[in-house]
Structure formats: structure tokens, C-alpha cells
Protein backbone atom coordinates (compact mmCIF):
# COMPACT_ATOMS: atom_id res chain seq x y z
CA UNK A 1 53.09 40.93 96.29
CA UNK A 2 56.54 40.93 96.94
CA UNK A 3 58.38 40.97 100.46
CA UNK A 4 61.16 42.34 101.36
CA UNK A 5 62.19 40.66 104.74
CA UNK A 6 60.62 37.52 105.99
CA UNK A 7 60.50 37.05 110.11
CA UNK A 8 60.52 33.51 111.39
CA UNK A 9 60.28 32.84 115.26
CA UNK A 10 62.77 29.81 115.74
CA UNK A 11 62.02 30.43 119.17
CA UNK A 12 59.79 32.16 122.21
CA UNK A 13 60.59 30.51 125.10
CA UNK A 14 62.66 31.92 128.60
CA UNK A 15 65.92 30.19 129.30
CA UNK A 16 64.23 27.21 130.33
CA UNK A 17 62.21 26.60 127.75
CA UNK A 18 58.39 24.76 127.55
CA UNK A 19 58.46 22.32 128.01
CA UNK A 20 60.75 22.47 131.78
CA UNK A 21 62.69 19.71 132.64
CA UNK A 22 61.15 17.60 135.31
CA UNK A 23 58.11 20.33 135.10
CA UNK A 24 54.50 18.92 135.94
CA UNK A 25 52.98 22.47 135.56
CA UNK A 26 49.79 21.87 133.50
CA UNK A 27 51.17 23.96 130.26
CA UNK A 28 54.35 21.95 130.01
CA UNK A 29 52.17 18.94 129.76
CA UNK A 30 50.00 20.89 126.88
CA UNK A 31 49.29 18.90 123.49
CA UNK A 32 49.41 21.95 122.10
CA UNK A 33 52.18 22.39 119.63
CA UNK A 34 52.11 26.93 120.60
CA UNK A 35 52.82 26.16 124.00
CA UNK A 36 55.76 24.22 123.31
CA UNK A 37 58.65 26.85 123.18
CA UNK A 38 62.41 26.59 122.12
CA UNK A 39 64.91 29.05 123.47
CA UNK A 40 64.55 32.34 122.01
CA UNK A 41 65.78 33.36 118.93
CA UNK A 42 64.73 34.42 115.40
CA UNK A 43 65.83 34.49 111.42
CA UNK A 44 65.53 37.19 109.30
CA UNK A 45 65.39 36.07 105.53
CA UNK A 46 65.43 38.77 102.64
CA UNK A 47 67.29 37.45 99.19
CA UNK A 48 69.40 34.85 99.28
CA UNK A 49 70.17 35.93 102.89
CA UNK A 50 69.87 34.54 106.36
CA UNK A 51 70.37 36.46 109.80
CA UNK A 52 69.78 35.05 112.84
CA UNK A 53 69.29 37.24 116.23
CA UNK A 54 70.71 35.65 119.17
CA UNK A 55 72.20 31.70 118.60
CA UNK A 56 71.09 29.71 122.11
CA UNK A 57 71.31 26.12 122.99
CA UNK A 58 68.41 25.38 120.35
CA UNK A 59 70.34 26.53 117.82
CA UNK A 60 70.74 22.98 115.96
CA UNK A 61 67.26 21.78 115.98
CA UNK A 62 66.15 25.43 114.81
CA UNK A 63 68.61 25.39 111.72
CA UNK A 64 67.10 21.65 110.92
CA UNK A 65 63.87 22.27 111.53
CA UNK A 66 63.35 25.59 109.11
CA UNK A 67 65.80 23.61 106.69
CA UNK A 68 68.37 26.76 106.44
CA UNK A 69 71.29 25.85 104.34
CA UNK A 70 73.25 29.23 104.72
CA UNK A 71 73.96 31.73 106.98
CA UNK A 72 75.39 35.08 106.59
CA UNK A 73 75.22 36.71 110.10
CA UNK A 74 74.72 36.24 113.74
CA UNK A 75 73.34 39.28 115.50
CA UNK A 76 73.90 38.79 119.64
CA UNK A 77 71.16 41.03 121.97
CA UNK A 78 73.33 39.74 125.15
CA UNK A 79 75.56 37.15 126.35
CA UNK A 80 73.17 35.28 128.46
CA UNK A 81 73.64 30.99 127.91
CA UNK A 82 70.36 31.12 126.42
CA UNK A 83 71.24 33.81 123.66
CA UNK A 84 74.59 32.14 123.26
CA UNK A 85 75.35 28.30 123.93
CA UNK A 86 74.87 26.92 120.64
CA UNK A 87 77.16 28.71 118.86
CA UNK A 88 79.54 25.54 118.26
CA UNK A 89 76.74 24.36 115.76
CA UNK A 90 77.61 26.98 113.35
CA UNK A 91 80.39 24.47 112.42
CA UNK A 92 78.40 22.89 109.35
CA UNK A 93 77.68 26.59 108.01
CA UNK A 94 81.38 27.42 108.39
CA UNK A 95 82.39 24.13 106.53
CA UNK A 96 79.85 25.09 103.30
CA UNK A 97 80.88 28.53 103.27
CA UNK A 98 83.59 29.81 105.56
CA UNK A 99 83.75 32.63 108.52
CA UNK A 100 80.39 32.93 109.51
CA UNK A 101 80.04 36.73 110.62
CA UNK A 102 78.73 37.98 114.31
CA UNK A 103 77.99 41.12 115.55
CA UNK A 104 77.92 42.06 119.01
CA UNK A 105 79.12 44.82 121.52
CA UNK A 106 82.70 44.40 122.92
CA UNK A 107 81.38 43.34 126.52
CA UNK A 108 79.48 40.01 124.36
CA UNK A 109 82.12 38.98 122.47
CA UNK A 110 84.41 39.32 126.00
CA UNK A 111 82.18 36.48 127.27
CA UNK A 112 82.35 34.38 124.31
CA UNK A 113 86.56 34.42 124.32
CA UNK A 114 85.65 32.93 128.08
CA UNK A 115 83.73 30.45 127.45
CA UNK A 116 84.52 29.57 123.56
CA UNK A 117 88.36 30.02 123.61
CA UNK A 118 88.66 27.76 121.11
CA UNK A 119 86.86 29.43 118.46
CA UNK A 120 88.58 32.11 118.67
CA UNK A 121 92.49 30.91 118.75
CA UNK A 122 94.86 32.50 116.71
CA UNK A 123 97.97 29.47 116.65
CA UNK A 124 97.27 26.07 117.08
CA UNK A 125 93.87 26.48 116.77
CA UNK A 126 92.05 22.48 116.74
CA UNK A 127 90.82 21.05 113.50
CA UNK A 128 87.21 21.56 112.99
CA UNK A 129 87.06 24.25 114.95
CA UNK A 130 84.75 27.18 113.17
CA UNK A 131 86.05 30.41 112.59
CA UNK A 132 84.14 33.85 112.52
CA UNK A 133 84.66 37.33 111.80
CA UNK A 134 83.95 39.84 114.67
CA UNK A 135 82.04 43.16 113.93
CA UNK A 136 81.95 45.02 117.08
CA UNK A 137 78.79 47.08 117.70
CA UNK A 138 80.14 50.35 119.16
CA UNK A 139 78.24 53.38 120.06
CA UNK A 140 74.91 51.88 118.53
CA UNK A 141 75.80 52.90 115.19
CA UNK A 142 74.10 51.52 112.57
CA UNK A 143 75.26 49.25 110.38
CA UNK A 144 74.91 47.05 106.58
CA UNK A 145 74.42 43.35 106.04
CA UNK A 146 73.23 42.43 102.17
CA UNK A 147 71.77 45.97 101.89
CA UNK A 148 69.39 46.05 104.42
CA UNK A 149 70.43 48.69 107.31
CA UNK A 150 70.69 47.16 111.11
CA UNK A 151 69.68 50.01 113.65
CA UNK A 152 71.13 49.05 117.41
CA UNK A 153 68.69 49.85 119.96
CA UNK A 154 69.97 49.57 123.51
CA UNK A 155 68.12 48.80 126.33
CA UNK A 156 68.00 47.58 129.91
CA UNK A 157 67.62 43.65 131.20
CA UNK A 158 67.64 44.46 134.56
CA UNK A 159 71.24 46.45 135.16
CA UNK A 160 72.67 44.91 132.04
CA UNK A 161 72.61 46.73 129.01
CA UNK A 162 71.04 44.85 125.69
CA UNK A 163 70.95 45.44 122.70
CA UNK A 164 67.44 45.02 120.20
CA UNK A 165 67.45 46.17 116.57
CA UNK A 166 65.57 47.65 114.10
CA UNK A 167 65.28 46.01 110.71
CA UNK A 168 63.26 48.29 108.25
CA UNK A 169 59.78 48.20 109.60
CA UNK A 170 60.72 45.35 112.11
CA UNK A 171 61.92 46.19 115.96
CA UNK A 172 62.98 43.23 117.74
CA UNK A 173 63.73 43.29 121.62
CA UNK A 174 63.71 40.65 124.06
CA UNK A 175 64.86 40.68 127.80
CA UNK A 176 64.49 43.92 128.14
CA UNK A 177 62.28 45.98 130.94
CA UNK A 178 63.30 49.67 130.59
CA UNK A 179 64.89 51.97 127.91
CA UNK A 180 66.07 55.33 127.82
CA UNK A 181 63.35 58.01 125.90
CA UNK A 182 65.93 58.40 123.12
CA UNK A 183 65.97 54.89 122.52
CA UNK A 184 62.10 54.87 122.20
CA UNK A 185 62.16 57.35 119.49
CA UNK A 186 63.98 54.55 116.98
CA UNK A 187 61.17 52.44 117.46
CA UNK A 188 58.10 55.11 116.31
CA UNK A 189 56.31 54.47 112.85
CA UNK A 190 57.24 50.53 113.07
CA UNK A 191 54.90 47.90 111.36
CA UNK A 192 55.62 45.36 113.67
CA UNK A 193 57.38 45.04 116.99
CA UNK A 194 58.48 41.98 119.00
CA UNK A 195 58.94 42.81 122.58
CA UNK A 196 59.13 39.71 125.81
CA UNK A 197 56.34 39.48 128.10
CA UNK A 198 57.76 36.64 130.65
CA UNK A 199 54.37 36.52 132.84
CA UNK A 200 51.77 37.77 134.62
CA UNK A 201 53.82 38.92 137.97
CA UNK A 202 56.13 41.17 137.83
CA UNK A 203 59.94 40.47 137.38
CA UNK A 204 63.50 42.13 138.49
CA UNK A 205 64.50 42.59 135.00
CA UNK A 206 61.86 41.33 131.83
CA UNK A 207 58.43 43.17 131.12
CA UNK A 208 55.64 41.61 132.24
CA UNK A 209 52.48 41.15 130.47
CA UNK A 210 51.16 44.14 132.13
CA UNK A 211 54.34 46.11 131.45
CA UNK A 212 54.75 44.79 127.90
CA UNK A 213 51.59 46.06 127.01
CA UNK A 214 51.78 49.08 128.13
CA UNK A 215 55.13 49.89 126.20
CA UNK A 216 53.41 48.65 123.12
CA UNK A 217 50.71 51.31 123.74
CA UNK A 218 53.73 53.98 124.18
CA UNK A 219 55.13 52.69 120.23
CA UNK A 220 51.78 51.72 118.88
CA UNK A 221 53.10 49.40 116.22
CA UNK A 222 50.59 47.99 113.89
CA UNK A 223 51.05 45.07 115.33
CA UNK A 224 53.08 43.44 118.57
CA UNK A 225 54.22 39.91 118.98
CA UNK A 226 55.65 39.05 122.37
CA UNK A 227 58.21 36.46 122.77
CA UNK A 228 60.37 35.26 125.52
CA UNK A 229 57.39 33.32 127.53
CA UNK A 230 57.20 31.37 130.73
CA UNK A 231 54.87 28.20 131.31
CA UNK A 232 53.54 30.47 134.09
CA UNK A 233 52.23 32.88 131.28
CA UNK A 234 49.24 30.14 130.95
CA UNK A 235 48.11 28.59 127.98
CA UNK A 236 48.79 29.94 124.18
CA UNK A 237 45.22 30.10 123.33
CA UNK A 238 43.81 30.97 126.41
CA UNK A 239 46.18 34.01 126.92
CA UNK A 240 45.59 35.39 123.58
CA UNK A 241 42.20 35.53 123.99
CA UNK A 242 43.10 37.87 126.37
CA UNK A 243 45.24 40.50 124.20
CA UNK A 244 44.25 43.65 122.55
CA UNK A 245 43.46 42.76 118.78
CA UNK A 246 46.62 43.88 117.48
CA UNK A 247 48.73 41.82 119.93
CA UNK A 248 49.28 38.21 119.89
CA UNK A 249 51.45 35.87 121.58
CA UNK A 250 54.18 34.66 118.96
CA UNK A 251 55.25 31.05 118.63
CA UNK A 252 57.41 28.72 117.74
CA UNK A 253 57.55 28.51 113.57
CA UNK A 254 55.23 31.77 113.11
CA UNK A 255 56.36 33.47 109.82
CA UNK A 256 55.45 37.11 109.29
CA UNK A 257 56.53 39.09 105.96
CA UNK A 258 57.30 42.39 105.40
């Protein structure tokens, strides 16, 4: 059989990540290779190309790790540090094969002239530095990279709009915990959909387990992997256990194909 998209999580963790610094919680200490989770993130592989969705502070060991030796795109859901801090280490991609190419609304890439001023310097701009080419997300209109169509699908982290997106039969949202009905409707008639599920309590603004399931019941993918976990979810195993048999908890390295 041949696939047309390939899904790789490079990461399922929160912004801490599992193991948590200084953390003696029982599932930080877990020999278990699921329950230790890089920031979130994820590359989407059809061809001879390679999208990532979101580019944290992992970013590095991901690219190492899954051996990726080129990159066409960046897709950003948010600005938060652990969607965005490792975007320096696109510097070896940029150095193969020039402007690297990230797409984003307007109120992202705001953030990242902030906080990565030098990447984005017009005169004077320091050796070394990468260099990329902005595509602003406006009006969540879809959009081409290497054929395949990108749908936008805007949500809510709290008060802060996000976006998620839509990759043929492939939805992929994380910090997320409402959406507006219209929204929904681009998700119906997916294969599979990845959507966060932080813990068991409820949280100001990320789905709960509870709450993740019970969206995933609204879409009824065929399947549903959740991503974006706390240590306080509990262990990989036992948790799963747990899950209606067409969810599972994703984790770090888990390849689906489409």
C-alpha cells in the first residue's frame, strides 16, 4: 500500500515536559520510555517533504533523533515558549538549503520579531543568522505546501485564539479547550484526529481528559490520539487502559500513515 502523508509525534508533552525538572512525582521517575515526553510538536512527511507543526525548545533533539535532513515548512498553532523557543536550530536546515518557510497568523509572528529580532533583520543582520520567509495566515484561508492543501482551524486556548489544521484526513489541535460550531464542521469525516488532554482535573484553558473525550465523541474520528500530557495524567499504560478502543494516548516517536 502506498501512503500519502506519514504523522510522526516528535513530541506529547505540556510545557514542562516528563520528565519535570526537580520532579519526584512517581511518573517522572517511570522506566517507561511512553511516559517520557518532549515538548509538543509533530512532522508531517509526504514525498520528499517535511512539515513540522509548532518548533519548541525540543526542537534539536527531535530533528536528530527522527534523522530529518530537510525541511520545507514550519506551521506555528501559537506563540507560546513551548511552541516556539527552538526556532534558532533551524540554522543547519537554512545552511543546506536556504529560507526555511513559516506560517503563522500576524499576532505569532509579532511575538517572534520580540523575542527573535535577529532573525528577522533587514541591514546588518549577524553572520549565521537564519533567514525565513513569512506566510501570514489571514482569515483561516487555506493554503498549499508541495501539493497537499493546509486547512486553518481556529480555536480557543483559554482567551487566546489558536490555530490547528487539517491535513487531508489528519486534524491536528493542541492547547485548545473550546471552538466555535463552524470550526467543528472542518473537522467531520476525519480518519484521525489529535486533540490535548492535559489531565484528569479540569483546567482554565486545555481539555481535560473528560473534556477531550467528549469532543472526540462530537467529531467521531476513526481514531483519536491525544497529545499535550501532564505527569499528573498517570501512567502511559495504565491510562490507556482506560480509553475507549479507538482512543489512545500518543507518544513520543509514534508514527501513523495515511
Amino acid at each position: 500500500m502506498k501512503y500519502n502523508l506519514k504523522i510522526t509525534f516528535l513530541g506529547t508533552g505540556t510545557s514542562q515536559g516528563i520528565p519535570v525538572i526537580a520532579s519526584n512525582h512517581p511518573v517522572c521517575k517511570s522506566k517507561n520510555p511512553k511516559d517520557h515526553r518532549l515538548r509538543v510538536s509533530v512532522l508531517l512527511s509526504w514525498g520528499d517533504t517535511n512539515v513540522v507543526i509548532d518548533c519548541g525548545p525540543d526542537f534539536r533533539q527531535q530533528m536528530l533523533r527522527e534523522g530529518i535532513s530537510t525541511l520545507k515548512a514550519v506551521l506555528f498553532t501559537h506563540e507560546h515558549s513551548d511552541h516556539t523557543a527552538g526556532i534558532d536550530d533551524i540554522r543547519p536546515f537554512y545552511f543546506k538549503q536556504g529560507y526555511i518557510n513559516f506560517y503563522a497568523h500576524q499576532r505569532v509572528f509579532e511575538s517572534l520579531y520580540k523575542r527573535f529580532s535577529y532573525i528577522f533583520e533587514t541591514e546588518n543582520k549577524y553572520p549565521g543568522t537564519p533567514t525565513i520567509t513569512e506566510f501570514l495566515i489571514q482569515n483561516n484561508k487555506p493554503f498549499s505546501i508541495s501539493g497537499k492543501t493546509i486547512i486553518p482551524i481556529e480555536a480557543y486556548h483559554g482567551k487566546l485564539p489558536v490555530l490547528g489544521y487539517r491535513i487531508d484526513d489528519l486534524v491536528y489541535l493542541t492547547d485548545i479547550n473550546h471552538m466555535a460550531e463552524a470550526e467543528i464542521a472542518k473537522l467531520k469525516n476525519t480518519k484521525i484526529l489529535v486533540v490535548n488532554a492535559l489531565y484528569h482535573k479540569p483546567h482554565h484553558s486545555h481539555f481535560n481528559l473528560k473534556q477531550a473525550l467528549a469532543f472526540i465523541n462530537i467529531i467521531k474520528p476513526e481514531k483519536a490520539y491525544l497529545t499535550h500530557i501532564s505527569h499528573l495524567m498517570g501512567f502511559h499504560d495504565e491510562v490507556e487502559e482506560q480509553l475507549p478502543e479507538n482512543v489512545f494516548l500518543a507518544y513520543d516517536t509514534l508514527t501513523l500513515k495515511l
